[in-house]
Protein backbone atom coordinates (compact mmCIF):
# COMPACT_ATOMS: atom_id res chain seq x y z
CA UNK A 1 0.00 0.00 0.00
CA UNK A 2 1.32 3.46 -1.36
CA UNK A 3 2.21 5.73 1.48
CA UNK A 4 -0.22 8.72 1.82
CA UNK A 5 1.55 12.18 0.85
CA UNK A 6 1.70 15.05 3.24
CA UNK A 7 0.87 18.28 2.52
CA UNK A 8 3.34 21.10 2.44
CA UNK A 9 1.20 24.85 2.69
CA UNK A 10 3.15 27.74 0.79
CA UNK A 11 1.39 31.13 1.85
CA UNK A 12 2.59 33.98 -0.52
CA UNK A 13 3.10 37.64 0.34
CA UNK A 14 2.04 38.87 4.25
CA UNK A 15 0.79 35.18 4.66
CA UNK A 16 -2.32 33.51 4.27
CA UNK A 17 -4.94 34.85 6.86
CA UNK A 18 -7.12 32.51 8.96
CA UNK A 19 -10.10 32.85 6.55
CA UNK A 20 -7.87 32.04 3.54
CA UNK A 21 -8.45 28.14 2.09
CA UNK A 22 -5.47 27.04 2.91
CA UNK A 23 -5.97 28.06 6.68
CA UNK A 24 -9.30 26.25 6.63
CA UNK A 25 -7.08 22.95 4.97
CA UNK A 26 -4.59 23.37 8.14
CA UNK A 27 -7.28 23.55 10.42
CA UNK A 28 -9.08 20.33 8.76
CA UNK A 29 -6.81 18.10 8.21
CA UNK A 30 -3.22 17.64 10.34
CA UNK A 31 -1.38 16.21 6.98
CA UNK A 32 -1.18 20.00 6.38
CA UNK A 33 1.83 21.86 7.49
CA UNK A 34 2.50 25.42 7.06
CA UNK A 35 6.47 26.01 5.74
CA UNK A 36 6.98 29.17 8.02
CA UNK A 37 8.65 31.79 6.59
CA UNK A 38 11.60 34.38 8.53
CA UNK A 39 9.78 37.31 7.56
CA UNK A 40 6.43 37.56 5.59
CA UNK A 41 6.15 41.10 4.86
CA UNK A 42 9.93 41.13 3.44
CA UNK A 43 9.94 38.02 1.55
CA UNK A 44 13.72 37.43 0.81
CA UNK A 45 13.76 35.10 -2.52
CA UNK A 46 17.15 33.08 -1.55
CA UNK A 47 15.64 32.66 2.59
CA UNK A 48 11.97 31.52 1.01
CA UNK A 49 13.80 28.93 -1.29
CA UNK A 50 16.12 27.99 1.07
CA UNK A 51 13.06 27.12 3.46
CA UNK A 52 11.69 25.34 1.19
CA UNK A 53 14.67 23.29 0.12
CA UNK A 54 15.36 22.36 3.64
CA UNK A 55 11.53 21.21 3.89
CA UNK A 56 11.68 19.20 1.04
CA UNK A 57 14.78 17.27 1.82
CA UNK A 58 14.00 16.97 5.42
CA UNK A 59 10.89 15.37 4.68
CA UNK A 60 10.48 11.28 4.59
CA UNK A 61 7.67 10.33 2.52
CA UNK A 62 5.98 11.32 -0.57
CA UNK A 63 5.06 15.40 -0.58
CA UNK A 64 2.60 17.74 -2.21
CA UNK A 65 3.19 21.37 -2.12
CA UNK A 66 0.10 23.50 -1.52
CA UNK A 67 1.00 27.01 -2.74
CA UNK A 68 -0.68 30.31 -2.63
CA UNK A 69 0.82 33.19 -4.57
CA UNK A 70 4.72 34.20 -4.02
CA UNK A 71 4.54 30.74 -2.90
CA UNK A 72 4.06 29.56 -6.49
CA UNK A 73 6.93 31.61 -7.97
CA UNK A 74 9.25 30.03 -4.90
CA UNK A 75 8.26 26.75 -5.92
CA UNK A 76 9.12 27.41 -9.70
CA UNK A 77 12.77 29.06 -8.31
CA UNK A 78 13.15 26.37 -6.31
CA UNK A 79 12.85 23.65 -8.72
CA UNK A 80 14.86 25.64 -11.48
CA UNK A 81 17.95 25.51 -9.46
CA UNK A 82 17.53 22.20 -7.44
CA UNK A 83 18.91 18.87 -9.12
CA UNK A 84 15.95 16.74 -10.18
CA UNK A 85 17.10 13.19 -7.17
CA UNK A 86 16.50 15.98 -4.57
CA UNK A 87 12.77 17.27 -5.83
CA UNK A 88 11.90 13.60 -5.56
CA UNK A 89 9.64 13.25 -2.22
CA UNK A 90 7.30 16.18 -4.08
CA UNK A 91 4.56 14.03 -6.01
CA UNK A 92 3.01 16.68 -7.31
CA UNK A 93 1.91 21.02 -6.69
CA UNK A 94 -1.08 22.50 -6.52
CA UNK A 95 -0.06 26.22 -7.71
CA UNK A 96 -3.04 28.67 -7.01
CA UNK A 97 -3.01 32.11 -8.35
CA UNK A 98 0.91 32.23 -9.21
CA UNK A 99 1.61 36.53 -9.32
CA UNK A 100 3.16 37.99 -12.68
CA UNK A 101 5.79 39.83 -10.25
CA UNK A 102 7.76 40.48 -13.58
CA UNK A 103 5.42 43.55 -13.50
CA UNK A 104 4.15 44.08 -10.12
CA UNK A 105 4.92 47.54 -8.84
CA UNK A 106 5.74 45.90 -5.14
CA UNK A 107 9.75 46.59 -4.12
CA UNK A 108 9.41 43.65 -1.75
CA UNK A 109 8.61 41.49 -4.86
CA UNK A 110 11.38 42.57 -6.79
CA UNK A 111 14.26 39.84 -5.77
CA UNK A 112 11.86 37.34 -7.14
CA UNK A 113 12.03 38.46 -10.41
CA UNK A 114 12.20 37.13 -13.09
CA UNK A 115 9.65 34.12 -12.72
CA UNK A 116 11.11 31.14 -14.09
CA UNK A 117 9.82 29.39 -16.62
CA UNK A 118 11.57 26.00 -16.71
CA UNK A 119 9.46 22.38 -16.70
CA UNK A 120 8.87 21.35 -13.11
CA UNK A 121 9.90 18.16 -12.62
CA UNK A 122 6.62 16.59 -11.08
CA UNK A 123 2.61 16.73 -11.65
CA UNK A 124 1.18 20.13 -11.05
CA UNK A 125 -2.00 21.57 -11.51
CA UNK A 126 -1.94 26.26 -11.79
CA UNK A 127 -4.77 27.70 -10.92
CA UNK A 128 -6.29 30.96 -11.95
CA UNK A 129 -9.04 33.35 -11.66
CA UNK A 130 -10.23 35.19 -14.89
CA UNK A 131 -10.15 38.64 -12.72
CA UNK A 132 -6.95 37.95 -10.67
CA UNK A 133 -5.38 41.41 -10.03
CA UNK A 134 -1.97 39.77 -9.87
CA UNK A 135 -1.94 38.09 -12.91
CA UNK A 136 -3.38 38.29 -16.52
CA UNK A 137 -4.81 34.99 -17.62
CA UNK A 138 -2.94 34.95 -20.55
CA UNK A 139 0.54 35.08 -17.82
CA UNK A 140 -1.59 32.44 -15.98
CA UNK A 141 -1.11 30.31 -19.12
CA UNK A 142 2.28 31.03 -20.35
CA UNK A 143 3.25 29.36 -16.07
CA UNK A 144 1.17 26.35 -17.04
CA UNK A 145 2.62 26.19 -19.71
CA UNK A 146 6.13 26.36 -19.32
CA UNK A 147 5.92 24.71 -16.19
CA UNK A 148 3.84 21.82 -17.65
CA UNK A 149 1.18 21.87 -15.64
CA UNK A 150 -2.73 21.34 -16.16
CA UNK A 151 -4.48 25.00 -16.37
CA UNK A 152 -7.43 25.86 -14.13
CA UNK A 153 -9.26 28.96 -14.61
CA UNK A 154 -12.00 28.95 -12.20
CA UNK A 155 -13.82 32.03 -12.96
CA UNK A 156 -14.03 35.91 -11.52
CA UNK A 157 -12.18 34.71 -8.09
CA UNK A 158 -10.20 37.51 -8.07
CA UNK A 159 -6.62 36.52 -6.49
CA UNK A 160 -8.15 33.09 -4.97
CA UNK A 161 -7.28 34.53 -1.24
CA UNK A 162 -9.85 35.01 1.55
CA UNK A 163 -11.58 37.47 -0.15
CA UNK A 164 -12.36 35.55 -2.59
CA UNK A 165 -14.86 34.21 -0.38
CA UNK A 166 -13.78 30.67 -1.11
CA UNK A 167 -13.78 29.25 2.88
CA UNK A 168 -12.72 25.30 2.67
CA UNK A 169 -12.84 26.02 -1.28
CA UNK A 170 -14.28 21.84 -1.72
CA UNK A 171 -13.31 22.40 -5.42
CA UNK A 172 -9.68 22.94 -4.97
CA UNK A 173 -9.25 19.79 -2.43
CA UNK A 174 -11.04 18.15 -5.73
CA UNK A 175 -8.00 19.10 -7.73
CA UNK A 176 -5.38 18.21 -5.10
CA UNK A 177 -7.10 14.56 -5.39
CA UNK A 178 -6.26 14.49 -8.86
CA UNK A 179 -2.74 15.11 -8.00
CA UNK A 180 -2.65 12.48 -5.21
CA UNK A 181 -4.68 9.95 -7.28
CA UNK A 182 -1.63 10.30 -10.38
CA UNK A 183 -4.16 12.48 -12.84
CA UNK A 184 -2.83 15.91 -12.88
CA UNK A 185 -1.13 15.10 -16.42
């Protein structure tokens, strides 16, 4: 019997508050685990990988990253520069509402420019709202993509946060079962 995956949560930029979905995930399930970062309001790109990196490799067992945000674009920087054995306990990435920072007018944002744009080297599912403010969904696209993942758009969401009004957001633990169950292709 195939072990069950844990779930590694990836808040973006300032965090994900305790009405945002992935809050309601922690709070529902304990095979969700936050990745605290040093500083949330300063995001340093080389500290937020580094976290990450450290996470990943410390981790027995299979792993599915749950990100949010800036936690998308540290995902796709961390798997650009990390050798392909040591992304191996990730089994897939749910990657909701990745930011076009290439053009976001925040300084704090700036050190993760530019987003990369290489394959990622496991099953991953982006999703998107039509009316995200951080992201076009033609930019939404071009991630998929280049990062060969599935596209999602799942309508006028805005930035898929806990404004979007979304609580436990049922249809996005749908799509993480498609990455657990092998059919994010």
């Amino acid at each position: 019997m195939a072990q069950q995956p844990a779930y590694l949560v990836l808040p973006g930029y300032q965090n994900s508050d305790h009405d945002h979905w992935q809050s309601f995930w922690e709070r529902a399930d304990p095979a969700f685990r936050r990745l605290e970062q040093e500083d949330w309001d300063h995001p340093d790109p080389e500290a937020w990988t580094d976290a990450l990196h450290r996470a990943v490799t410390g981790h027995d067992g299979p792993l599915v990253l749950v990100a949010h945000s800036l936690g998308c674009t540290t995902v796709a920087r961390w798997a650009a520069r990390t050798p392909v054995a040591l992304t191996a306990p990730v089994v897939g990435a749910l990657l909701v509402a990745p930011p076009d920072i290439d053009w976001a007018e925040v300084p704090q944002l700036e050190g993760f420019r530019p987003v990369p744009l290489q394959p990622l080297p496991f099953p991953s599912i982006v999703v998107a709202g039509s009316d995200d403010p951080w992201a076009t969904p033609e930019r939404s696209r071009l991630f998929a993509r280049s990062w060969g993942a599935r596209y999602v758009d799942i309508g006028p969401y805005g930035h898929i946060n806990a404004q979007s009004g979304l609580g436990g957001w049922p249809d996005g633990l749908a799509l993480l079962a498609e990455l657990t169950d092998g059919q994010a292709g």
